[in-house]
PDB file of N, CA and C in Angstrom:
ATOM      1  N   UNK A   1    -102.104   5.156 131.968  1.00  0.00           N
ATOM      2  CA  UNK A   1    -101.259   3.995 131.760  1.00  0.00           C
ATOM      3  C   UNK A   1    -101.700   2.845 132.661  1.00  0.00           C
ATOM      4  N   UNK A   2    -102.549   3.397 133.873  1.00  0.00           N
ATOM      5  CA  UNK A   2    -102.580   2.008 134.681  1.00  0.00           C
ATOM      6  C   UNK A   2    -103.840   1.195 134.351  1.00  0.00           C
ATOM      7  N   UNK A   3    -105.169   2.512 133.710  1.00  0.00           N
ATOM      8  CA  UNK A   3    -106.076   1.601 133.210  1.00  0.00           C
ATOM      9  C   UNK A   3    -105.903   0.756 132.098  1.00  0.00           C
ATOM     10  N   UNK A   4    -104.842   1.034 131.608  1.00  0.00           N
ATOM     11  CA  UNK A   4    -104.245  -0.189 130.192  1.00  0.00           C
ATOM     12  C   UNK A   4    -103.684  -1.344 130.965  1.00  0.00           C
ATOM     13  N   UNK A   5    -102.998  -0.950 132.047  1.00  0.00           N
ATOM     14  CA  UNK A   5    -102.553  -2.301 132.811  1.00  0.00           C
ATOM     15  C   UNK A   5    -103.509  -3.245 133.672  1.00  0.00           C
ATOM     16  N   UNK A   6    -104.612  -2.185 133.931  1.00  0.00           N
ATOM     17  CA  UNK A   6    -105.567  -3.186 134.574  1.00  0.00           C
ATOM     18  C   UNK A   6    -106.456  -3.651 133.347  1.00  0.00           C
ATOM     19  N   UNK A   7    -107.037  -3.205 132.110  1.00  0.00           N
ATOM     20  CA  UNK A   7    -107.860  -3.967 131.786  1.00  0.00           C
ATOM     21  C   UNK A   7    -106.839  -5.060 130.702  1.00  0.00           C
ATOM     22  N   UNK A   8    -105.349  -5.113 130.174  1.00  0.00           N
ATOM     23  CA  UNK A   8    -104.721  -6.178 129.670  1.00  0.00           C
ATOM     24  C   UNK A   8    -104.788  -6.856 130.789  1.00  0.00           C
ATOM     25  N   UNK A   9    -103.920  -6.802 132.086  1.00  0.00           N
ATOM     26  CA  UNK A   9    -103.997  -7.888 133.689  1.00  0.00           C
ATOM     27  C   UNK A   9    -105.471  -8.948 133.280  1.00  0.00           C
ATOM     28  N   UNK A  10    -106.459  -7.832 133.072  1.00  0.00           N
ATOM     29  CA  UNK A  10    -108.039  -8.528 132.817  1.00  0.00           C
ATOM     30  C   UNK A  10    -107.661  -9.657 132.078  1.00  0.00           C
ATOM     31  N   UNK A  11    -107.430  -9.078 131.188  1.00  0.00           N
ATOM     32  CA  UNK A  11    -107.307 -10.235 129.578  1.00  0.00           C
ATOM     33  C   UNK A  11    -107.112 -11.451 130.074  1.00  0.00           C
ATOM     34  N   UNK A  12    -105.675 -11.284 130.547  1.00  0.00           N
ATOM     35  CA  UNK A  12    -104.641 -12.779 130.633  1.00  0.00           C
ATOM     36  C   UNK A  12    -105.093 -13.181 132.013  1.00  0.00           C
ATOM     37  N   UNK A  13    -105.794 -12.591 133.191  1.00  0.00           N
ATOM     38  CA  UNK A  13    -105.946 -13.575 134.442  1.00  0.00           C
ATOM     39  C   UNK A  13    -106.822 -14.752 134.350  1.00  0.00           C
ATOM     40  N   UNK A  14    -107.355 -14.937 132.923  1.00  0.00           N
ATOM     41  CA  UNK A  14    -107.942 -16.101 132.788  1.00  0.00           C
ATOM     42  C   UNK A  14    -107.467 -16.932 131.932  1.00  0.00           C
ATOM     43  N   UNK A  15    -106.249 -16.783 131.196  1.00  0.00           N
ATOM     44  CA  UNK A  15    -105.546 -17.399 130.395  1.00  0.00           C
ATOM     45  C   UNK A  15    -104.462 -18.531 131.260  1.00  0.00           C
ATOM     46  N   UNK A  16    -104.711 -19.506 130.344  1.00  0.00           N
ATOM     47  CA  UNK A  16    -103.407 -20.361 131.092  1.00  0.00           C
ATOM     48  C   UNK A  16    -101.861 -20.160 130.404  1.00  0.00           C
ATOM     49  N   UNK A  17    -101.207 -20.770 131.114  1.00  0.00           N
ATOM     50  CA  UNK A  17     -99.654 -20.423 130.949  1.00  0.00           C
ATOM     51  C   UNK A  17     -99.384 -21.524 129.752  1.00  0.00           C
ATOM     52  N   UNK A  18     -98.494 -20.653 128.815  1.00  0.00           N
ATOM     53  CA  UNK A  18     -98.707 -21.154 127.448  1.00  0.00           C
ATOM     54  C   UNK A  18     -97.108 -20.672 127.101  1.00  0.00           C
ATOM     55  N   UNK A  19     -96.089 -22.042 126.876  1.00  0.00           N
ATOM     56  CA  UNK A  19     -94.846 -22.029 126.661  1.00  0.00           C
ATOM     57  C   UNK A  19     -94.725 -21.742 125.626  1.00  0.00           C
ATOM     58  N   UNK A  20     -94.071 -20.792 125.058  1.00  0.00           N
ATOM     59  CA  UNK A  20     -93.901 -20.731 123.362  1.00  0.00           C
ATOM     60  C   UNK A  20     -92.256 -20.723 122.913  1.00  0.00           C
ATOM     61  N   UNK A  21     -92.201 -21.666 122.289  1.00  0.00           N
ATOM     62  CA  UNK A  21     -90.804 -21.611 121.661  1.00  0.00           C
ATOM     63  C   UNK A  21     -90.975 -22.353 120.146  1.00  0.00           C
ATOM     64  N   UNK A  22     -90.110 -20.990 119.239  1.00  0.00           N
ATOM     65  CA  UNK A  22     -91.158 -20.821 118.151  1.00  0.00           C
ATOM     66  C   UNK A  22     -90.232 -21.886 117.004  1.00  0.00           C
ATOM     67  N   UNK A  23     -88.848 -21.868 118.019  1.00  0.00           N
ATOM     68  CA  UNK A  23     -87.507 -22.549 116.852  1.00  0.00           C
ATOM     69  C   UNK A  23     -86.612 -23.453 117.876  1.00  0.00           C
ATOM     70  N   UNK A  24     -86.029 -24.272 117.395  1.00  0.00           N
ATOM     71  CA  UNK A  24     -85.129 -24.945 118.436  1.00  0.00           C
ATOM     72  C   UNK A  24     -84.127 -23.967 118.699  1.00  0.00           C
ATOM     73  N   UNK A  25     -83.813 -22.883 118.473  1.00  0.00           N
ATOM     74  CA  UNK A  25     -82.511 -22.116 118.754  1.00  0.00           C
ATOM     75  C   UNK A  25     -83.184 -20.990 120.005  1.00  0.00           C
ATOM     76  N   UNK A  26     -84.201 -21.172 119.987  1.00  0.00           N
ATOM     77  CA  UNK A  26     -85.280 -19.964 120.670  1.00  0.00           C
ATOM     78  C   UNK A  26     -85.338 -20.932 122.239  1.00  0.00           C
ATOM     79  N   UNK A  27     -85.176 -20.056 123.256  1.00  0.00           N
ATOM     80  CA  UNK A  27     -85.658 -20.447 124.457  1.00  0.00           C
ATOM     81  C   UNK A  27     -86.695 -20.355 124.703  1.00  0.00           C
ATOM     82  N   UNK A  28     -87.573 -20.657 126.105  1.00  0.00           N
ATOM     83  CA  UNK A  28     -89.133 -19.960 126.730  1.00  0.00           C
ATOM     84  C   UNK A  28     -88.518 -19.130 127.513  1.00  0.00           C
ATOM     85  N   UNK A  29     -88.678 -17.612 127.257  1.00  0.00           N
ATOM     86  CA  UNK A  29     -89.111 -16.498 128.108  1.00  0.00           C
ATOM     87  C   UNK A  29     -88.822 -16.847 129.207  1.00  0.00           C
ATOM     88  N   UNK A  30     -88.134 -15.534 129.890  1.00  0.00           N
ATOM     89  CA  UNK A  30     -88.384 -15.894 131.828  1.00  0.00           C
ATOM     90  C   UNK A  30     -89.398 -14.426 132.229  1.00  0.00           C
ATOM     91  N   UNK A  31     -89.788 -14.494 133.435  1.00  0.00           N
ATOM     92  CA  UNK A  31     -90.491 -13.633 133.794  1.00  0.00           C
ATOM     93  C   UNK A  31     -90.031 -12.059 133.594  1.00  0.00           C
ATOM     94  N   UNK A  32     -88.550 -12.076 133.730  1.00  0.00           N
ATOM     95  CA  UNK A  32     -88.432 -10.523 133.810  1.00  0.00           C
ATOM     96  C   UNK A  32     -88.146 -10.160 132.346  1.00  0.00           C
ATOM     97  N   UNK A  33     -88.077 -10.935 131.496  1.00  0.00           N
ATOM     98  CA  UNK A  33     -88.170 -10.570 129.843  1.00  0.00           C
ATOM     99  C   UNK A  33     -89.522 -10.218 129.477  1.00  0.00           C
ATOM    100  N   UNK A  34     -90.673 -11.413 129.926  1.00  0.00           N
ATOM    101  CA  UNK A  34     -92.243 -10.885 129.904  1.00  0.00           C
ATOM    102  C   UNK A  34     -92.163  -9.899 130.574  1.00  0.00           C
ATOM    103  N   UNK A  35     -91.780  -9.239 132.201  1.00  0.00           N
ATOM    104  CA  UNK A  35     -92.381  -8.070 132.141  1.00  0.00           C
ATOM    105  C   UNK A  35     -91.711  -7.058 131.487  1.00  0.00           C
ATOM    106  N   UNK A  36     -90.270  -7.183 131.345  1.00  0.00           N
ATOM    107  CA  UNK A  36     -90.044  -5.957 130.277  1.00  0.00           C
ATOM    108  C   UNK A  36     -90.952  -5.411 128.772  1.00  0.00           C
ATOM    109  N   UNK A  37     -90.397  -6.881 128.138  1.00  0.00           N
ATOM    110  CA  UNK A  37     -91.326  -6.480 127.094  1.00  0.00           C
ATOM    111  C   UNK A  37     -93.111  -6.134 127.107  1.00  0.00           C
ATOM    112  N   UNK A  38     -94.013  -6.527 128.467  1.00  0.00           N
ATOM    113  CA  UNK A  38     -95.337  -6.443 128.605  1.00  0.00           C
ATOM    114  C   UNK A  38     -94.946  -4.790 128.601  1.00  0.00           C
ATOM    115  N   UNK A  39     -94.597  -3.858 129.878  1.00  0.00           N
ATOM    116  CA  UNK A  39     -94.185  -3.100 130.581  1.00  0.00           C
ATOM    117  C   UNK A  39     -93.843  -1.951 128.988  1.00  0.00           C
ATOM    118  N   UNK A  40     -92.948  -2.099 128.385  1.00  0.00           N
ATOM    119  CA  UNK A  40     -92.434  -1.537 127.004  1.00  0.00           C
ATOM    120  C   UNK A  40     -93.695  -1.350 126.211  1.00  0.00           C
ATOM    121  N   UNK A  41     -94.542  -2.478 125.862  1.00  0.00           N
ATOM    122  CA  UNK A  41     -95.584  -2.799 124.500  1.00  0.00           C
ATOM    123  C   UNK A  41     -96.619  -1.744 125.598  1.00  0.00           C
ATOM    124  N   UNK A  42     -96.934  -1.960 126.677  1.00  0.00           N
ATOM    125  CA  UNK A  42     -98.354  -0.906 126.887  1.00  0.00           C
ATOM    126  C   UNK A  42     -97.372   0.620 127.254  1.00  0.00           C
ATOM    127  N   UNK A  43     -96.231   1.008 127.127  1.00  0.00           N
ATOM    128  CA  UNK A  43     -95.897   2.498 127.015  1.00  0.00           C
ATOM    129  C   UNK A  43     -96.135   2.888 125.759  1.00  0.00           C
ATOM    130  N   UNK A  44     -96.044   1.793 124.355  1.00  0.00           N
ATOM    131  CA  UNK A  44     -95.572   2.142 123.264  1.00  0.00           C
ATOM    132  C   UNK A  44     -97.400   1.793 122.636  1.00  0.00           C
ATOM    133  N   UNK A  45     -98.194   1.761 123.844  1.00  0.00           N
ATOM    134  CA  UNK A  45     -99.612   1.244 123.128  1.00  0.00           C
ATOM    135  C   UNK A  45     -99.488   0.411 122.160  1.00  0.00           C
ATOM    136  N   UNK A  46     -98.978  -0.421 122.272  1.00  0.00           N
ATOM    137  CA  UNK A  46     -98.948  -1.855 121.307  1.00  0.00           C
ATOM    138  C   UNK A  46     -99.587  -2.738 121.540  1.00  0.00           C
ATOM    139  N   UNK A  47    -100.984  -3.229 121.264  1.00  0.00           N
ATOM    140  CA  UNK A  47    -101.648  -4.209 121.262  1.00  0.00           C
ATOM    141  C   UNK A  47    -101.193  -5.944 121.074  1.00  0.00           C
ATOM    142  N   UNK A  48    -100.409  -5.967 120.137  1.00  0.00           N
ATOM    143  CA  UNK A  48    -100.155  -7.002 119.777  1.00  0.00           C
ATOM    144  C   UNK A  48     -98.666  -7.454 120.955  1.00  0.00           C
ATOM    145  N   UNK A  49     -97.995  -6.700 120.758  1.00  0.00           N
ATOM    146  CA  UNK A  49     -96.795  -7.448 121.621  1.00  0.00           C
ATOM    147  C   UNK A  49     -97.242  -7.203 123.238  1.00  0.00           C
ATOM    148  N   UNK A  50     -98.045  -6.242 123.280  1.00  0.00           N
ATOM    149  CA  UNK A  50     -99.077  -7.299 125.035  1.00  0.00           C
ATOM    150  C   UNK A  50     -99.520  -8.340 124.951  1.00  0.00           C
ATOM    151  N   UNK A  51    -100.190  -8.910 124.141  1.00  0.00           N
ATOM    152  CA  UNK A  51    -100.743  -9.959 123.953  1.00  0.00           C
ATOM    153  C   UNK A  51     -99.919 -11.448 123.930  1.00  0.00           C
ATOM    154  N   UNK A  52     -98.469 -11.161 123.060  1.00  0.00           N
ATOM    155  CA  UNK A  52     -97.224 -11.785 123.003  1.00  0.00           C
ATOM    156  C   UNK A  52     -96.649 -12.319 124.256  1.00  0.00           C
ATOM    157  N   UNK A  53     -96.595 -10.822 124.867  1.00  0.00           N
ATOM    158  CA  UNK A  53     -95.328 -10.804 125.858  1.00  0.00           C
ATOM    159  C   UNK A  53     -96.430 -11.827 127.799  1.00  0.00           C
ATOM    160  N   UNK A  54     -97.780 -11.404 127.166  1.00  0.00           N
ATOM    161  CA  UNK A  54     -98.885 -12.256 127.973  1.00  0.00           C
ATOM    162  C   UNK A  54     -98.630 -13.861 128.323  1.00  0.00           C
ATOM    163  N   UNK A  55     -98.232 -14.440 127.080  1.00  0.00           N
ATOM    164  CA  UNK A  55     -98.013 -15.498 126.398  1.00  0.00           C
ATOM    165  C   UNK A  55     -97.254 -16.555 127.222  1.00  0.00           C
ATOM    166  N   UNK A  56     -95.855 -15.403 127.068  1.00  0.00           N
ATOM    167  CA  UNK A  56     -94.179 -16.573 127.638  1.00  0.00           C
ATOM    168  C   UNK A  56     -94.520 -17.332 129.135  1.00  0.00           C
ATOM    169  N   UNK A  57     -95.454 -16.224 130.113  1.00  0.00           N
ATOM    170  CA  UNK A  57     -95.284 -16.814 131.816  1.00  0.00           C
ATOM    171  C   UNK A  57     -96.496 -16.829 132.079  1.00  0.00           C
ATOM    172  N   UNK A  58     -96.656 -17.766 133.311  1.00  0.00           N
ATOM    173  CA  UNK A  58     -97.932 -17.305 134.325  1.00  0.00           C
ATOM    174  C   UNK A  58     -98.258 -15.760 134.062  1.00  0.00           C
ATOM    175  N   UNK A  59     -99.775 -15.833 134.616  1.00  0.00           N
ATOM    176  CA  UNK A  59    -100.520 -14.272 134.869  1.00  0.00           C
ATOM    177  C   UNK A  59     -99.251 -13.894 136.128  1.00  0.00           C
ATOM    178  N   UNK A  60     -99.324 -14.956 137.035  1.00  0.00           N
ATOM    179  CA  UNK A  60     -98.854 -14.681 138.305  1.00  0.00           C
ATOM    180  C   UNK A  60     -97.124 -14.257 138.396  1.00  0.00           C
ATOM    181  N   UNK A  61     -96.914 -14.940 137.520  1.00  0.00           N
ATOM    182  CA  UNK A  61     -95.252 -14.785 137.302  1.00  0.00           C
ATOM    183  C   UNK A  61     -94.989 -12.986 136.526  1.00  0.00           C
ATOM    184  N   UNK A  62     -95.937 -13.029 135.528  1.00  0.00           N
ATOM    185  CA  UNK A  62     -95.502 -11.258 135.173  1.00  0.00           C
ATOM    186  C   UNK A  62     -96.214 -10.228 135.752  1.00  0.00           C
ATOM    187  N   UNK A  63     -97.762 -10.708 136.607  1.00  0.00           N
ATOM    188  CA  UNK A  63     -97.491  -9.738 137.655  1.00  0.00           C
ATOM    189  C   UNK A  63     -96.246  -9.486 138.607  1.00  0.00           C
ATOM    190  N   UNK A  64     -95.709 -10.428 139.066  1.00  0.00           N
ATOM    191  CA  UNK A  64     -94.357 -10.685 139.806  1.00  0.00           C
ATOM    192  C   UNK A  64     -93.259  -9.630 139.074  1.00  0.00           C
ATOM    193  N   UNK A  65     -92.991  -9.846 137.857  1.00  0.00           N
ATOM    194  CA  UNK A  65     -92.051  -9.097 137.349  1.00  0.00           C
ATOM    195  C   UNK A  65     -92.510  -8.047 137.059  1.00  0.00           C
ATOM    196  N   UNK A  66     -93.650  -7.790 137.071  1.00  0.00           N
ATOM    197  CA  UNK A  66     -94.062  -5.973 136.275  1.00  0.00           C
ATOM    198  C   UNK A  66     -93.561  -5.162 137.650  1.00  0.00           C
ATOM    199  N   UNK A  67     -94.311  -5.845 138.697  1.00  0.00           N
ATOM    200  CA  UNK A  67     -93.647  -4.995 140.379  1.00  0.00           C
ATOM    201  C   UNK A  67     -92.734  -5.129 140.541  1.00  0.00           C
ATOM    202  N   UNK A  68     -91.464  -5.869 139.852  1.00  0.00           N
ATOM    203  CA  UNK A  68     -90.153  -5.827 140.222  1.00  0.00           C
ATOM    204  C   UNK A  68     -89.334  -4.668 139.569  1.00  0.00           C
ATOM    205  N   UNK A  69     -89.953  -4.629 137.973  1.00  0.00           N
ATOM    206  CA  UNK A  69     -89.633  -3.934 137.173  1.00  0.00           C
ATOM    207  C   UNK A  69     -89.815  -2.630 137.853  1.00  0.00           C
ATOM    208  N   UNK A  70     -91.473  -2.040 138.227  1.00  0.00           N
ATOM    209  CA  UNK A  70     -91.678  -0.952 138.756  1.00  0.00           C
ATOM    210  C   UNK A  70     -90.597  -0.313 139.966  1.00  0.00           C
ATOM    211  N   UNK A  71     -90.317  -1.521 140.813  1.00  0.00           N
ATOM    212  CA  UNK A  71     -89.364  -1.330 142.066  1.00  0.00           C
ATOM    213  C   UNK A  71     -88.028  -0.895 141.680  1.00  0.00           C
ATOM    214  N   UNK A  72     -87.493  -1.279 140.593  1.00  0.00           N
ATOM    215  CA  UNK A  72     -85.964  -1.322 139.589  1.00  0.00           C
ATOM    216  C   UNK A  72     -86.087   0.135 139.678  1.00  0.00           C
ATOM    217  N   UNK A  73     -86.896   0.209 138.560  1.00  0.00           N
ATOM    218  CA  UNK A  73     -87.055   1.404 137.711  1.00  0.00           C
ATOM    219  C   UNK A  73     -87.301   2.939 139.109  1.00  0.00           C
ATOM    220  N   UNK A  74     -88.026   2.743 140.157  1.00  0.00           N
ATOM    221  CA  UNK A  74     -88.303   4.250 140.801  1.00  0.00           C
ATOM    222  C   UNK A  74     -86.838   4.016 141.467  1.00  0.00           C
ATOM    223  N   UNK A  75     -86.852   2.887 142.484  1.00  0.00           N
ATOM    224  CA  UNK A  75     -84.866   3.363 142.628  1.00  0.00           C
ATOM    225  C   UNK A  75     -83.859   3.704 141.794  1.00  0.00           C
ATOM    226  N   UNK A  76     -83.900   3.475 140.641  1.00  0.00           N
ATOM    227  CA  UNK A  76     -82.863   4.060 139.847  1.00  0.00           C
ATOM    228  C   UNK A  76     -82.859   5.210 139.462  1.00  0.00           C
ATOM    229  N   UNK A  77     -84.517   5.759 139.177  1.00  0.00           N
ATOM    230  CA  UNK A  77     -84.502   7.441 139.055  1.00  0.00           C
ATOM    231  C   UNK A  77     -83.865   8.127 140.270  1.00  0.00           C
ATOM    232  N   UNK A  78     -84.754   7.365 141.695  1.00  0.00           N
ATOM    233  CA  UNK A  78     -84.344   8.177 142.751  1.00  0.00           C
ATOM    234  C   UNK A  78     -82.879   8.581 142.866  1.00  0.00           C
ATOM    235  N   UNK A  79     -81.878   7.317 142.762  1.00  0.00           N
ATOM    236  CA  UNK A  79     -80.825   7.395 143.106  1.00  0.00           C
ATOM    237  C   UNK A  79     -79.985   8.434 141.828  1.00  0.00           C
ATOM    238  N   UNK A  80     -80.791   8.538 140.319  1.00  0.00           N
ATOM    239  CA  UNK A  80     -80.508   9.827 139.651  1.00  0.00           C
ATOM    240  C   UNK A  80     -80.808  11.156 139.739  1.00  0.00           C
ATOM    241  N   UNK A  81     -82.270  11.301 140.709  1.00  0.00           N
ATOM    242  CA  UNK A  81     -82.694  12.462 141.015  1.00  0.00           C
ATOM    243  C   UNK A  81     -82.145  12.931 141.968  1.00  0.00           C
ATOM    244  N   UNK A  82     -81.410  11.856 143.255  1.00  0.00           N
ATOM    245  CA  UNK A  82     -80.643  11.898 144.288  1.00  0.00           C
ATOM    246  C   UNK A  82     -81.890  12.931 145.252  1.00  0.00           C
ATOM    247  N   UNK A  83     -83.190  11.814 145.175  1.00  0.00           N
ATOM    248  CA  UNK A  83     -84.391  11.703 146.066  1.00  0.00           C
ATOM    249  C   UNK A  83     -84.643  10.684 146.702  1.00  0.00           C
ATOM    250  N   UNK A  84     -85.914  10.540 147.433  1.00  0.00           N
ATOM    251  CA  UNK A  84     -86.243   9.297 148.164  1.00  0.00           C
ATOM    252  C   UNK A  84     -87.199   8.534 147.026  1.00  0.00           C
ATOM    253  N   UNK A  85     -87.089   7.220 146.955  1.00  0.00           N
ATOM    254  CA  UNK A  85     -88.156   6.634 146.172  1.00  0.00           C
ATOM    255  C   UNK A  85     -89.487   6.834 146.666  1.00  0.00           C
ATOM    256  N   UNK A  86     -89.916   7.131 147.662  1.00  0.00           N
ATOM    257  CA  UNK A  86     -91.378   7.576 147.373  1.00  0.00           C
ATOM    258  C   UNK A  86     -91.692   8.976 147.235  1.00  0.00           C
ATOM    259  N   UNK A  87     -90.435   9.845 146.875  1.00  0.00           N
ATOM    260  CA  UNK A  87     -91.020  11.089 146.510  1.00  0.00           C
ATOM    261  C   UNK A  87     -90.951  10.731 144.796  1.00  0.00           C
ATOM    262  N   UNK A  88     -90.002   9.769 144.242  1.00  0.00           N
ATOM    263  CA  UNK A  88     -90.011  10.014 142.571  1.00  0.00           C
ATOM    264  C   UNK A  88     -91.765   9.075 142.754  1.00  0.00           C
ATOM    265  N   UNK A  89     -91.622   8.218 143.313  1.00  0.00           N
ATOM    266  CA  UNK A  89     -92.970   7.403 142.589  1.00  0.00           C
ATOM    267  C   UNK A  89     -94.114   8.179 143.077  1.00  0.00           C
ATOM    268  N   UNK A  90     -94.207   9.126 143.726  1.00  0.00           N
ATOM    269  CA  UNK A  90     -95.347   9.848 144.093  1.00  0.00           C
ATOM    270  C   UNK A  90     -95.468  10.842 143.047  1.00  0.00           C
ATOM    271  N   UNK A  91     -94.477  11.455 142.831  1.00  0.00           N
ATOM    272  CA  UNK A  91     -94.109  12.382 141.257  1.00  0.00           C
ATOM    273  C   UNK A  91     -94.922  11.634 140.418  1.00  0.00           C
ATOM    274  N   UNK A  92     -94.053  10.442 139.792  1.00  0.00           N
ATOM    275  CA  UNK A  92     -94.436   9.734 138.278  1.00  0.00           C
ATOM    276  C   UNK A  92     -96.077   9.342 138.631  1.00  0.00           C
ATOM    277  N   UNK A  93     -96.681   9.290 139.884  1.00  0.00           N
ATOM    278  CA  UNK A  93     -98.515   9.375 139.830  1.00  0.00           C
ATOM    279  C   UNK A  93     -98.811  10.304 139.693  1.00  0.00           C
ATOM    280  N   UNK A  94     -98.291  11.818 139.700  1.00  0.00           N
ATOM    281  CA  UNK A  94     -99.009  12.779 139.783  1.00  0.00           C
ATOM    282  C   UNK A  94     -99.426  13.320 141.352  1.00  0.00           C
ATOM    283  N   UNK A  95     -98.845  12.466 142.291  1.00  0.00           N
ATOM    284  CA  UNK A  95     -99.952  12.889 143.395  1.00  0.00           C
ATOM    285  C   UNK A  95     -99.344  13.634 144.300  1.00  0.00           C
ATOM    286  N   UNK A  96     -99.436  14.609 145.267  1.00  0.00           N
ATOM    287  CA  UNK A  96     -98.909  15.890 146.114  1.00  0.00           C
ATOM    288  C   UNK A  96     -97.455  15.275 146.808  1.00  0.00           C
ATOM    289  N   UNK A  97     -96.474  15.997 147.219  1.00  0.00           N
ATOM    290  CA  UNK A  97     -95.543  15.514 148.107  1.00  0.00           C
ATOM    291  C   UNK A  97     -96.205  15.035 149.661  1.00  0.00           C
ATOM    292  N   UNK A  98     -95.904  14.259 150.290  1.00  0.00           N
ATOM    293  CA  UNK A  98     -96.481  13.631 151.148  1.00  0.00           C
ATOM    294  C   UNK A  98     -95.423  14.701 152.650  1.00  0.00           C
TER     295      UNK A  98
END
């Protein structure tokens, strides 16, 4: 999953920030909607709505939100596994208990 995140990251770090609003009833995207939906489209291997969700913010702004997202998401398991967050995020890598 992370080499999909590093070579899409690839894609868009040379892309400029490109407002899209497709209808007057439609807003522009904020960052933590791009990283949800970025974050969602590469679990669900979706090519196209990475490319989309690339679109709404800065490179810099949904890197911003993909690590916020990541930060959300291991405290909330932890606090369901009723663990420490770096034992779930050491889990979800695969890598030994520390």
């Amino acid at each position: 999953m992370f080499g999909r995140l590093r070579t899409s990251f690839g894609r868009f770090v040379s892309s400029m920030r490109v407002d899209v609003v497709t209808s007057e009833d439609q807003r522009p995207r904020n960052l933590f909607e791009a990283a949800a939906a970025y974050v969602s489209a590469c679990a669900e291997d979706d090519q196209d709505r990475i490319d989309e969700a690339t679109t709404w913010v800065s490179p810099e702004a949904l890197s911003f939100g993909v690590n916020e997202l990541a930060c959300r998401a291991v405290i909330a398991l932890a606090r369901e596994r009723d663990e420490s967050p770096r034992t779930v995020a050491r889990d979800l890598l695969g890598l030994p208990a520390a």
